[in-house]
C-alpha atoms as a PDB file:
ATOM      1  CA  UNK A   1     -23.571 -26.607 -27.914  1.00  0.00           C
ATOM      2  CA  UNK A   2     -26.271 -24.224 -26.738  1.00  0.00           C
ATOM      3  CA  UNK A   3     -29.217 -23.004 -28.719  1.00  0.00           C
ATOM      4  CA  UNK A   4     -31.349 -19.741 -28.006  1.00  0.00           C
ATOM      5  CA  UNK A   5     -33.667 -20.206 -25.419  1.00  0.00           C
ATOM      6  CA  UNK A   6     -32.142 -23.958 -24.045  1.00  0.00           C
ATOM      7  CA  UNK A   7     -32.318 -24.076 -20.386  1.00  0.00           C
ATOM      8  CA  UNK A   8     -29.141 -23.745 -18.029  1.00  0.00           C
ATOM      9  CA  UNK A   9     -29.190 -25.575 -14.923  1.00  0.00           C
ATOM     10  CA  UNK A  10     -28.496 -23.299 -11.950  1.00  0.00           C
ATOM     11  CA  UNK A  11     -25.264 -24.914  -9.609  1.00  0.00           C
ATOM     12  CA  UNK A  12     -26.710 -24.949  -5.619  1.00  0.00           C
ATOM     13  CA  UNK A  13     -22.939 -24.069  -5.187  1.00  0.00           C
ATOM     14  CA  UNK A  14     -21.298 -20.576  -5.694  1.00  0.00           C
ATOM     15  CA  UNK A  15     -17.778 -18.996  -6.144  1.00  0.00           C
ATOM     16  CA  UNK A  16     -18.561 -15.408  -4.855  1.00  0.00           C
ATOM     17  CA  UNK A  17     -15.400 -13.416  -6.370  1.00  0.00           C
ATOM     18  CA  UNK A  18     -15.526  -9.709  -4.450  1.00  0.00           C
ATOM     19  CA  UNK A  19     -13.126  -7.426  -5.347  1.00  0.00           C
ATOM     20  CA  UNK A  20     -12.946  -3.165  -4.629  1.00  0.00           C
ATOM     21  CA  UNK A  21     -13.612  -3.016  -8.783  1.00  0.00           C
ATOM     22  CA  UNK A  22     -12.005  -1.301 -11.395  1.00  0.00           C
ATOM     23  CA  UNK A  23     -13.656   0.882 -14.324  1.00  0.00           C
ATOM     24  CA  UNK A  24     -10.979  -0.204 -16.544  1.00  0.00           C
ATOM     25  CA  UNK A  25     -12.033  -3.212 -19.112  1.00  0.00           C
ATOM     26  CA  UNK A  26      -9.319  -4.026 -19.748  1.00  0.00           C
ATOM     27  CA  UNK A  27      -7.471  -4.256 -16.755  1.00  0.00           C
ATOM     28  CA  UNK A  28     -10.509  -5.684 -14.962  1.00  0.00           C
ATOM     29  CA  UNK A  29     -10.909  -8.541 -17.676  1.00  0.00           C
ATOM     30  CA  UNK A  30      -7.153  -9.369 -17.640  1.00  0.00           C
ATOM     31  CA  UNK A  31      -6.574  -9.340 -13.697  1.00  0.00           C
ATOM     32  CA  UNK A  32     -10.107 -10.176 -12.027  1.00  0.00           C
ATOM     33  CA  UNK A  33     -11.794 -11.981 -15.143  1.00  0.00           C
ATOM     34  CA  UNK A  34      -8.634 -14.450 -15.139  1.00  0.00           C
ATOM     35  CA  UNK A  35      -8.700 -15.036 -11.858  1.00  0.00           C
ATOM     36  CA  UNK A  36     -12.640 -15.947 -12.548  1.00  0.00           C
ATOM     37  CA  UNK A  37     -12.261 -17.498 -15.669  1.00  0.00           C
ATOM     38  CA  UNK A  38      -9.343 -19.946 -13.597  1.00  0.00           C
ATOM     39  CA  UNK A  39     -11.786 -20.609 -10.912  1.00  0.00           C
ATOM     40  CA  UNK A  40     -14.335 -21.857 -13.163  1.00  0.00           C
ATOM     41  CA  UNK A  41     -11.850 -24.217 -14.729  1.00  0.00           C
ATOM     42  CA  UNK A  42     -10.778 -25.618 -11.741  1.00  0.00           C
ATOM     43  CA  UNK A  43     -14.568 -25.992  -9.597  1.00  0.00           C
ATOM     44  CA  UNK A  44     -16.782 -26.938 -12.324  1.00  0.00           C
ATOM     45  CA  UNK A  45     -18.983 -28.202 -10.138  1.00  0.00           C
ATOM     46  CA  UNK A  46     -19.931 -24.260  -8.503  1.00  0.00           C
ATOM     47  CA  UNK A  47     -21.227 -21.063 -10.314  1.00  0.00           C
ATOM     48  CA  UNK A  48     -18.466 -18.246 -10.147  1.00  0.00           C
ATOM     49  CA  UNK A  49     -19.906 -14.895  -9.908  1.00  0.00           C
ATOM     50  CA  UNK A  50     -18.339 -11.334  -9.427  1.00  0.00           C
ATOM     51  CA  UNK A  51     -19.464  -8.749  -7.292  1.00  0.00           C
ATOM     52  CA  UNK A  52     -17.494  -5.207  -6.676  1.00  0.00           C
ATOM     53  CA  UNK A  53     -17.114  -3.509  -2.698  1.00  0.00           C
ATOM     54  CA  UNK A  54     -16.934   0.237  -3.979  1.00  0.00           C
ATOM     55  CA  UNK A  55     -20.517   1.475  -5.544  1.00  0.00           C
ATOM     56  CA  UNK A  56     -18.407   4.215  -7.497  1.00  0.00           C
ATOM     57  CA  UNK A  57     -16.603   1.801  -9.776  1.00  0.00           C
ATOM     58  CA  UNK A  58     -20.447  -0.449 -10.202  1.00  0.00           C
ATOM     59  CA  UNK A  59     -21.811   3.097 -11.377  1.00  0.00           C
ATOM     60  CA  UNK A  60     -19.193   3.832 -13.435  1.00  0.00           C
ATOM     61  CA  UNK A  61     -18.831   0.584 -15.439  1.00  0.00           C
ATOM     62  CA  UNK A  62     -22.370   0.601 -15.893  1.00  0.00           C
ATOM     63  CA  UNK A  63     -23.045   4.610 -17.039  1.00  0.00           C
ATOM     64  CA  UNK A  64     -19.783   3.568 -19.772  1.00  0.00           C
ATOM     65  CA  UNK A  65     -20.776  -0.160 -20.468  1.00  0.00           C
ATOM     66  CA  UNK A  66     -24.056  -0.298 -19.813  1.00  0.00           C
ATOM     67  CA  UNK A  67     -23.354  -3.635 -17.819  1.00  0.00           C
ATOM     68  CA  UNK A  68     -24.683  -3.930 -14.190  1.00  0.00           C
ATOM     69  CA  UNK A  69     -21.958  -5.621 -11.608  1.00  0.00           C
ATOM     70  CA  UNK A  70     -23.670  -6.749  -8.376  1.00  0.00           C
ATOM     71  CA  UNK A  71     -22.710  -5.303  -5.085  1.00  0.00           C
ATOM     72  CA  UNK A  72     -22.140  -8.104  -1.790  1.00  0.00           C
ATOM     73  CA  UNK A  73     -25.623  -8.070  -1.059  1.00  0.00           C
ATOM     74  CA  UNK A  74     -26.946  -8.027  -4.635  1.00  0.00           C
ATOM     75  CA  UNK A  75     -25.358 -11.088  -5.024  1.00  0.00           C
ATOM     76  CA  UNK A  76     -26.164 -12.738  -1.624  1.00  0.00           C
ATOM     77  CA  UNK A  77     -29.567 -11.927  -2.081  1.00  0.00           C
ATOM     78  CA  UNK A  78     -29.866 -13.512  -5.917  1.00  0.00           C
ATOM     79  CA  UNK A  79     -27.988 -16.431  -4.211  1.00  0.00           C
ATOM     80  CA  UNK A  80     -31.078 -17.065  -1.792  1.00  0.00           C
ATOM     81  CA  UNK A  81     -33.523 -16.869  -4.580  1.00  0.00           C
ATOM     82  CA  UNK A  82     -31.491 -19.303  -6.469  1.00  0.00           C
ATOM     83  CA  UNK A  83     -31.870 -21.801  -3.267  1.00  0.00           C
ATOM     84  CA  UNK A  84     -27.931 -21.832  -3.270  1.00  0.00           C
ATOM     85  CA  UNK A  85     -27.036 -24.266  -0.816  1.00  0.00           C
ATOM     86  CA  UNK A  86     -23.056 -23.295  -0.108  1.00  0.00           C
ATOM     87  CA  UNK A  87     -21.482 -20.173  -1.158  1.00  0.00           C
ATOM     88  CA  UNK A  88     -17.632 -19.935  -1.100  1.00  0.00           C
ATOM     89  CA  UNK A  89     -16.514 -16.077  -0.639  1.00  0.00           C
ATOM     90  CA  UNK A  90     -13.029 -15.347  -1.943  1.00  0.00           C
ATOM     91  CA  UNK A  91     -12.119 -11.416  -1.759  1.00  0.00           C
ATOM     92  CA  UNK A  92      -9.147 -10.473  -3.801  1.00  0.00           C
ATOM     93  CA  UNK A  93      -8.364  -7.722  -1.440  1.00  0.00           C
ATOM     94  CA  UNK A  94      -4.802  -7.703  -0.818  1.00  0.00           C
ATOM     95  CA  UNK A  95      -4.792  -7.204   2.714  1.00  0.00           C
ATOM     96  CA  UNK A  96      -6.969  -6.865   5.852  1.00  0.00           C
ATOM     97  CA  UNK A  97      -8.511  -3.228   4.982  1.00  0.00           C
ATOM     98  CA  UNK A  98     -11.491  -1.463   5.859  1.00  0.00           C
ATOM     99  CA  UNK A  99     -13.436  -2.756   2.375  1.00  0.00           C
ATOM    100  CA  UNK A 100     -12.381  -6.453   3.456  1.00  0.00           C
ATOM    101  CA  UNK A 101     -14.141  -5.847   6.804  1.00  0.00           C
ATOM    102  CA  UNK A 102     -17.289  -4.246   4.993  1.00  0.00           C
ATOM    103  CA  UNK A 103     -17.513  -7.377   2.826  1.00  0.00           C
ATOM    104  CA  UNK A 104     -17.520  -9.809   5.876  1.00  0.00           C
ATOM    105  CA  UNK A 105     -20.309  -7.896   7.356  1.00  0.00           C
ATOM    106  CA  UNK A 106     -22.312  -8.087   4.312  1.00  0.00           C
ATOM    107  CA  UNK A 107     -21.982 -11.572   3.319  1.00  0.00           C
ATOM    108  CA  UNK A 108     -22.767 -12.800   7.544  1.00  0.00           C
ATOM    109  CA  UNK A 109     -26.127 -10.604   7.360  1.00  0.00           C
ATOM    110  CA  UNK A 110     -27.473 -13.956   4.950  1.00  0.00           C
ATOM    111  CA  UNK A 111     -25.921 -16.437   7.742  1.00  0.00           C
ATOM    112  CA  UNK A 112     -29.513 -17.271   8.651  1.00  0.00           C
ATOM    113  CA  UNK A 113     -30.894 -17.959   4.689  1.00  0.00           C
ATOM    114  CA  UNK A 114     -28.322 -19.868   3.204  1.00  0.00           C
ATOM    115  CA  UNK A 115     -26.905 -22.581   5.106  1.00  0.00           C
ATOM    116  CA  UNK A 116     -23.480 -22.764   4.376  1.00  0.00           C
ATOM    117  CA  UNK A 117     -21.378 -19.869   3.595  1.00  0.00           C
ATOM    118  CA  UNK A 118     -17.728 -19.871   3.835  1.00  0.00           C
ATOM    119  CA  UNK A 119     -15.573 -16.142   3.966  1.00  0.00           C
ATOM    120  CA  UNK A 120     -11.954 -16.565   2.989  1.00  0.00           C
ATOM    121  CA  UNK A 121      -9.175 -13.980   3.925  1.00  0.00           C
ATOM    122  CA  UNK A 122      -7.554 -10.981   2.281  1.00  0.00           C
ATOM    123  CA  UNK A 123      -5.344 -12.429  -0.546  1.00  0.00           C
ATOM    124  CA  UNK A 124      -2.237 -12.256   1.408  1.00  0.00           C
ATOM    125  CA  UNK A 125      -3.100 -13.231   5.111  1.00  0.00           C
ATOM    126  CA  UNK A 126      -0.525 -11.475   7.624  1.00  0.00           C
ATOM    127  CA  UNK A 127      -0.699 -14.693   9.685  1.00  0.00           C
ATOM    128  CA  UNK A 128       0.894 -16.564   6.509  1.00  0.00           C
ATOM    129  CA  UNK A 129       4.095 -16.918   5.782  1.00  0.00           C
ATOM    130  CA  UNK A 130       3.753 -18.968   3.221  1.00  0.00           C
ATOM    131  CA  UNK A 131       1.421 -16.417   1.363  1.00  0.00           C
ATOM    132  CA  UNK A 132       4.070 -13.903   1.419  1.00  0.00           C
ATOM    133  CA  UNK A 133       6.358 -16.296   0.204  1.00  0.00           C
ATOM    134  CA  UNK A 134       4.637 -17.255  -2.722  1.00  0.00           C
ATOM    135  CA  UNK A 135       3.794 -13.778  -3.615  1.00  0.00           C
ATOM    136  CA  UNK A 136       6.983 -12.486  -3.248  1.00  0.00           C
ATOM    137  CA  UNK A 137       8.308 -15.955  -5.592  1.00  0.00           C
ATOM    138  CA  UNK A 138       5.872 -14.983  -8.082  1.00  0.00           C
ATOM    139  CA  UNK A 139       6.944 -11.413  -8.226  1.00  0.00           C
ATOM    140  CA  UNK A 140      10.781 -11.930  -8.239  1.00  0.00           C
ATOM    141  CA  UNK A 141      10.147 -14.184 -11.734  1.00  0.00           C
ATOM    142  CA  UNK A 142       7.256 -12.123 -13.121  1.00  0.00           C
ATOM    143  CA  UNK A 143       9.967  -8.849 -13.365  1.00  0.00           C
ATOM    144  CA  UNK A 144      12.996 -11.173 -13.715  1.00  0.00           C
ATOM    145  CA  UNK A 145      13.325  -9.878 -17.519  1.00  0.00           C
ATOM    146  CA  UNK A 146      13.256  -6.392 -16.405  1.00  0.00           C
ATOM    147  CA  UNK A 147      16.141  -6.651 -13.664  1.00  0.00           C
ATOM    148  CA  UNK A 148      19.723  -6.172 -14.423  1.00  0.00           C
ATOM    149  CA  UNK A 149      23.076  -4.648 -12.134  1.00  0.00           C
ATOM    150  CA  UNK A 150      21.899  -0.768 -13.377  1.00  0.00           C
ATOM    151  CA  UNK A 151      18.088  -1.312 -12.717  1.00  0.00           C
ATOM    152  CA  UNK A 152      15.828  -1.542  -9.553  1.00  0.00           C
ATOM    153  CA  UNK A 153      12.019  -2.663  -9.968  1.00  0.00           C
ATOM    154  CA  UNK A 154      10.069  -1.040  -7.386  1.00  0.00           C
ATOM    155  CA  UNK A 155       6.929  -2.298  -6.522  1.00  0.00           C
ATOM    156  CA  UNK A 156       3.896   0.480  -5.628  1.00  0.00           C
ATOM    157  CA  UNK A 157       1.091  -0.939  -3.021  1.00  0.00           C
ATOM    158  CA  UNK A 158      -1.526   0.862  -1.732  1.00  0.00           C
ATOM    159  CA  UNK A 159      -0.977   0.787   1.517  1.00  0.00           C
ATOM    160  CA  UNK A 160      -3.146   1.086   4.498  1.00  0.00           C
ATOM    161  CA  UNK A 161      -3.191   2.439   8.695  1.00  0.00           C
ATOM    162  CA  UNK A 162      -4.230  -0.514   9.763  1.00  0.00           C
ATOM    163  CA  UNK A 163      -1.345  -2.966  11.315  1.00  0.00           C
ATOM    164  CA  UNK A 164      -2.284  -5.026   8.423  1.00  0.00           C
ATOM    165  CA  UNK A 165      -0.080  -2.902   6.762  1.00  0.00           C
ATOM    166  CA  UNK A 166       3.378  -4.302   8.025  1.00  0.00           C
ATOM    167  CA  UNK A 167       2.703  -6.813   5.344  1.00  0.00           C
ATOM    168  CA  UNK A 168       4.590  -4.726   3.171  1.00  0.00           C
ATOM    169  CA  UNK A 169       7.596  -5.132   5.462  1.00  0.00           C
ATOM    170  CA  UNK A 170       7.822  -8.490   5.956  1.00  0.00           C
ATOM    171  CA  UNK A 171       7.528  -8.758   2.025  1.00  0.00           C
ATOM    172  CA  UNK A 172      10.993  -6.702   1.727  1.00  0.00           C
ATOM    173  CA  UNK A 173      12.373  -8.827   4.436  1.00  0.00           C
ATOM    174  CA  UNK A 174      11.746 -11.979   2.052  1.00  0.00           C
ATOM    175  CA  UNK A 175      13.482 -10.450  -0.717  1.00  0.00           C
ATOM    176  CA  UNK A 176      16.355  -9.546   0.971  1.00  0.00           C
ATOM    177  CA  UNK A 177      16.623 -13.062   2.660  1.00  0.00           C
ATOM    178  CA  UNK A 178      16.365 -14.289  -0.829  1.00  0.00           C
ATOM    179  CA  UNK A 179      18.888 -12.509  -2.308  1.00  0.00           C
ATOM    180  CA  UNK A 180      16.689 -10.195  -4.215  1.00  0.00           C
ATOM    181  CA  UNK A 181      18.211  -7.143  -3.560  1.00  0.00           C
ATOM    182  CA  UNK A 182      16.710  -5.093  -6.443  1.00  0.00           C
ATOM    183  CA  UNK A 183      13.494  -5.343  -5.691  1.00  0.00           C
ATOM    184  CA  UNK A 184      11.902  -2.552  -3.339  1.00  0.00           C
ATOM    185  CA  UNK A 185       8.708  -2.054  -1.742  1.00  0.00           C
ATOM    186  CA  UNK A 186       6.387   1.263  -1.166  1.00  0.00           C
ATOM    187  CA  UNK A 187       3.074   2.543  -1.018  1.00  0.00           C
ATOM    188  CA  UNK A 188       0.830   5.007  -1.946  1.00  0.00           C
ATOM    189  CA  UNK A 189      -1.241   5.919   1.285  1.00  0.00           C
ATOM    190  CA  UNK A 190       0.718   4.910   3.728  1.00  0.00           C
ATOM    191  CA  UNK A 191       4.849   3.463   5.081  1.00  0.00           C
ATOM    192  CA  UNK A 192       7.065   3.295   3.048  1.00  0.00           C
ATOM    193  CA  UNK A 193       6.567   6.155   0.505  1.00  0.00           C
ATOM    194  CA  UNK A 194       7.919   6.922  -2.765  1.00  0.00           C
ATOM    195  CA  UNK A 195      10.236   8.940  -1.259  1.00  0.00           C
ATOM    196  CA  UNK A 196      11.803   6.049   1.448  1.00  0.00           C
ATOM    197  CA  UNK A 197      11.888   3.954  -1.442  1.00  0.00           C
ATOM    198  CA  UNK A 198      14.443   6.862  -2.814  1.00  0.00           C
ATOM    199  CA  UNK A 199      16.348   7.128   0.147  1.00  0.00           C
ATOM    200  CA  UNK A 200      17.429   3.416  -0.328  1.00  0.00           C
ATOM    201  CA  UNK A 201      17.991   3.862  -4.016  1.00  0.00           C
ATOM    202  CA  UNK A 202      20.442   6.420  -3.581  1.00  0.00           C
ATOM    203  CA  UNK A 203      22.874   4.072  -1.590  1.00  0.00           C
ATOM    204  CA  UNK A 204      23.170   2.291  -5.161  1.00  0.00           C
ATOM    205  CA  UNK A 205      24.649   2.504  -8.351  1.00  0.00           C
ATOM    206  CA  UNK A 206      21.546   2.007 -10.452  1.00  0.00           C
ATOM    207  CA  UNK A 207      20.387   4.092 -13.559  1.00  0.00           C
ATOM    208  CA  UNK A 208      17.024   2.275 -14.386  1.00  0.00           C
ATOM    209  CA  UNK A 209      14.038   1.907 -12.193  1.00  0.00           C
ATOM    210  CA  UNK A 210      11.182  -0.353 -13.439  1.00  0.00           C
ATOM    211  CA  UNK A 211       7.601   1.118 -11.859  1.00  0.00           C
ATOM    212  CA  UNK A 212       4.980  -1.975 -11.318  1.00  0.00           C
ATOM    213  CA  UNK A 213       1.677  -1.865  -8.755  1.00  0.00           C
ATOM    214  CA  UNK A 214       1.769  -4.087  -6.050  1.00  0.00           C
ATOM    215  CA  UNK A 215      -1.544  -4.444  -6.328  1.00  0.00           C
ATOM    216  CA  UNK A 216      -4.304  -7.150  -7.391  1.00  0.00           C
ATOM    217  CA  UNK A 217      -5.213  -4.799 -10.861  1.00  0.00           C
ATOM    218  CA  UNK A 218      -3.786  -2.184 -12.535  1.00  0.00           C
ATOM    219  CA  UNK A 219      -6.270   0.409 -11.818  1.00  0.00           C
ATOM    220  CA  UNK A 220      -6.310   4.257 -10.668  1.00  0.00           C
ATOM    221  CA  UNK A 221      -3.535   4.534  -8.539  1.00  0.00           C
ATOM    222  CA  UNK A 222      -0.809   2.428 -10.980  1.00  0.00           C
ATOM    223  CA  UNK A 223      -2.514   4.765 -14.005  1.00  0.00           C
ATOM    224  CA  UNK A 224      -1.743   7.980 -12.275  1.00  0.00           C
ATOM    225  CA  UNK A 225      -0.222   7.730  -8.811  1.00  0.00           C
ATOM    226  CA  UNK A 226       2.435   5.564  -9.766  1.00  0.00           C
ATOM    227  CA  UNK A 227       2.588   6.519 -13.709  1.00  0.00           C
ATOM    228  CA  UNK A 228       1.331   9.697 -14.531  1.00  0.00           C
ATOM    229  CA  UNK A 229       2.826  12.809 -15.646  1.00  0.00           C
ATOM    230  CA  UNK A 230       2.033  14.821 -12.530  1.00  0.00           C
ATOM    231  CA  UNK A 231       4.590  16.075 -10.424  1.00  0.00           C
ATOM    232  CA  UNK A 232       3.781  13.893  -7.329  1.00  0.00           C
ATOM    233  CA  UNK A 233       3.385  10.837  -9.422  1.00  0.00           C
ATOM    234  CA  UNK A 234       6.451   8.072  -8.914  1.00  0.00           C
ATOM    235  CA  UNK A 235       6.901   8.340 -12.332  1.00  0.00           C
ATOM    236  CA  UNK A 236       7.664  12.303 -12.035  1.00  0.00           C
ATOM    237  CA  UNK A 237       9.470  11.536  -8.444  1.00  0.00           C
ATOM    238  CA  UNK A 238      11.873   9.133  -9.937  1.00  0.00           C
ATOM    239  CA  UNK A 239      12.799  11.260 -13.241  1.00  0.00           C
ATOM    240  CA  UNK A 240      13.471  14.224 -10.869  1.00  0.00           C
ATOM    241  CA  UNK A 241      15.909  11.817  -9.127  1.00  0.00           C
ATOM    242  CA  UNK A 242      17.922  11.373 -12.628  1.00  0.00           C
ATOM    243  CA  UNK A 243      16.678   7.613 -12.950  1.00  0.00           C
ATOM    244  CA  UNK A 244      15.144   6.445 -16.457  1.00  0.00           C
ATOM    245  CA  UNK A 245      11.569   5.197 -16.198  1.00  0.00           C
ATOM    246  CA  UNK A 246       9.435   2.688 -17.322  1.00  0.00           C
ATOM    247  CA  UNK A 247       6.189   1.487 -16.122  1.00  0.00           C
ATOM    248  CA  UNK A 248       4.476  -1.818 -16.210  1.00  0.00           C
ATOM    249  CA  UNK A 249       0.963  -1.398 -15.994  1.00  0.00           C
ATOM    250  CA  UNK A 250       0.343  -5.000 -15.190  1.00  0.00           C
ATOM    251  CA  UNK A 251      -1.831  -5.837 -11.796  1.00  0.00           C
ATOM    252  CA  UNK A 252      -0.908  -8.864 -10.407  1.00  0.00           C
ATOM    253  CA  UNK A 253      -3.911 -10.593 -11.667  1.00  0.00           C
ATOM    254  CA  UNK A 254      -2.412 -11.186 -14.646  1.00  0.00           C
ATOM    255  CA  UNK A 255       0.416 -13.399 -13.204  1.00  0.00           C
ATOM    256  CA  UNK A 256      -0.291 -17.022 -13.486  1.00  0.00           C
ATOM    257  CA  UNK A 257       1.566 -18.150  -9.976  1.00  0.00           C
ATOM    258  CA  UNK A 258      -0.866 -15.655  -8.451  1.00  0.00           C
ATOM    259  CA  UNK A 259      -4.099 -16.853 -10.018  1.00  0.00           C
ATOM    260  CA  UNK A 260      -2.734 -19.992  -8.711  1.00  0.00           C
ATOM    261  CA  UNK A 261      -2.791 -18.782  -4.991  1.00  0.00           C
ATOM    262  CA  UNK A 262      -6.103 -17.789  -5.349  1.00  0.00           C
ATOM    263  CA  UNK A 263      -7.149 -21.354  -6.239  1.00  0.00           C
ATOM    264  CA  UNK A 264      -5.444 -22.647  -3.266  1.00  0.00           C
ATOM    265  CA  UNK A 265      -7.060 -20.457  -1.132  1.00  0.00           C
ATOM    266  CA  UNK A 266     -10.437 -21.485  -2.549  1.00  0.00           C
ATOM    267  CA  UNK A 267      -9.458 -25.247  -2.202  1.00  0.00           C
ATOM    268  CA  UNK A 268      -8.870 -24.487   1.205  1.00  0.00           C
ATOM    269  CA  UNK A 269     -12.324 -23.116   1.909  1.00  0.00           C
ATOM    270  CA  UNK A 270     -14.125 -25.678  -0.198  1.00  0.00           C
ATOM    271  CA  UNK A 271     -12.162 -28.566   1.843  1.00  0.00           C
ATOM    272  CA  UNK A 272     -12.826 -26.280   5.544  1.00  0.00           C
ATOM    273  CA  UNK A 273     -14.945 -28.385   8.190  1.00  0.00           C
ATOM    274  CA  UNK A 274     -17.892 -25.311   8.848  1.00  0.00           C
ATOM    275  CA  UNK A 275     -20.329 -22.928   8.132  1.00  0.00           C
ATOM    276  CA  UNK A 276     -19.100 -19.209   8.505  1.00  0.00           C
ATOM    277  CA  UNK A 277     -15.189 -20.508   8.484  1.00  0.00           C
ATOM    278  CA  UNK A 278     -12.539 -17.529   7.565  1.00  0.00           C
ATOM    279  CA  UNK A 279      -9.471 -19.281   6.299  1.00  0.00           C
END
């Protein structure tokens, strides 16, 4: 047990957990702070620490909670004072974006103060098929109690106009392979859209659609892009179509097989051979 005032060793290793940041608590606690709170099961031997990419969401949180949630560099730079000797980065950015990118370039401006850093991937690499694979196993058993012969669960990611976005795809590709033919894929910014999600619905026989983000927390866009009550949400789209809704508002941070791909992927940065290694 602790008392007031005892002393707390400071770890020379770190977990840095960077993710874009929500202003929901309870979202963020259930989908980023179990993904933390796992990590710091697992590697008790390193510090986890959070730190947010977009400085809207840090603002927010802390004009509503009061509570102050370090940018990249905030954290990189209390890292250095601490006389941390490795830091492990592990984004929870879906996919290759532009805030993955501004991340990287954050964390290598401290190449030259702490000597080893290591920068893992977007959560779901596009060189790995076995990330897909898991992802896509986790998400056929995580809705398996909402599927049935008259309902489809489509899944809403975010999307992106980078090639990284052909993730998306590949990930309907695996369900299809594997049999999972009532589970579709679409995005909000980018291919497919709501609406070629639709067109593929309407080749069917179902009466029920099943709305859940594709998307590391339930956030903004699953609140009121995918579930809201205006008329270009999915929510509205679908209804219009004649379907019956419902919407998870679940992020997929709150799936256990997916907090457990997270800790592989830290694993496999902890066990990597060098300084500066992406894996």
């Amino acid at each position: 047990m602790e008392f007031a005032g005892q002393y707390k060793a400071v770890k020379k290793k770190k977990i840095l957990v960077v993710s874009f940041g929500t202003k929901y608590q309870e979202t963020r606690e259930n989908t980023i702070g179990a993904i933390e709170r796992k990590l710091g099961k697992v590697f008790s031997d390193y510090d986890v620490h959070r730190s947010f990419t977009s400085q809207t969401v840090i603002r927010l949180i802390e004009q509503a909670e009061g509570m102050k949630v370090d940018s990249v560099s905030e954290a990189m730079e209390s890292f250095v004072k601490e006389g941390a000797e490795q830091v492990v980065v592990l984004p929870t950015h879906f996919m290759d974006g532009r805030e993955y990118h501004k991340l990287v370039e954050q964390v290598q401006c401290f190449q030259n103060e702490i000597a080893d850093i290591r920068i893992g991937s977007p959560f779901v690499r596009e060189d790995s098929e076995e990330d897909k694979k898991d992802v896509c196993r986790a998400l056929a058993t995580f809705t398996q109690k909402y599927r049935d012969e008259k309902t489809a669960v489509c899944l809403m990611g975010h999307g992106t106009d980078v090639k990284a976005n052909r993730i998306y795809a590949r990930m309907q590709e695996i369900f299809r392979e594997s049999g999972l033919h009532d589970l579709y894929i679409g995005t909000v910014e980018a291919y497919p859209k709501a609406e070629d999600v639709l067109r593929q619905l309407r080749k069917k026989q179902y009466s029920r659609v099943v709305l859940e983000p594709l998307m590391i927390v339930s956030g903004d866009h699953a609140i009121h892009d995918m579930a809201g009550d205006g008329e270009a949400s999915w929510k509205s789209l679908f209804e219009k179509e004649g379907y019956e809704v419902d919407c998870v508002l679940k992020g997929m941070g709150e799936i256990v097989e997916i907090r457990d791909i997270f800790v592989r992927h830290a694993e496999e940065l902890i066990r990597s051979s060098g300084n500066g290694v992406t894996v």
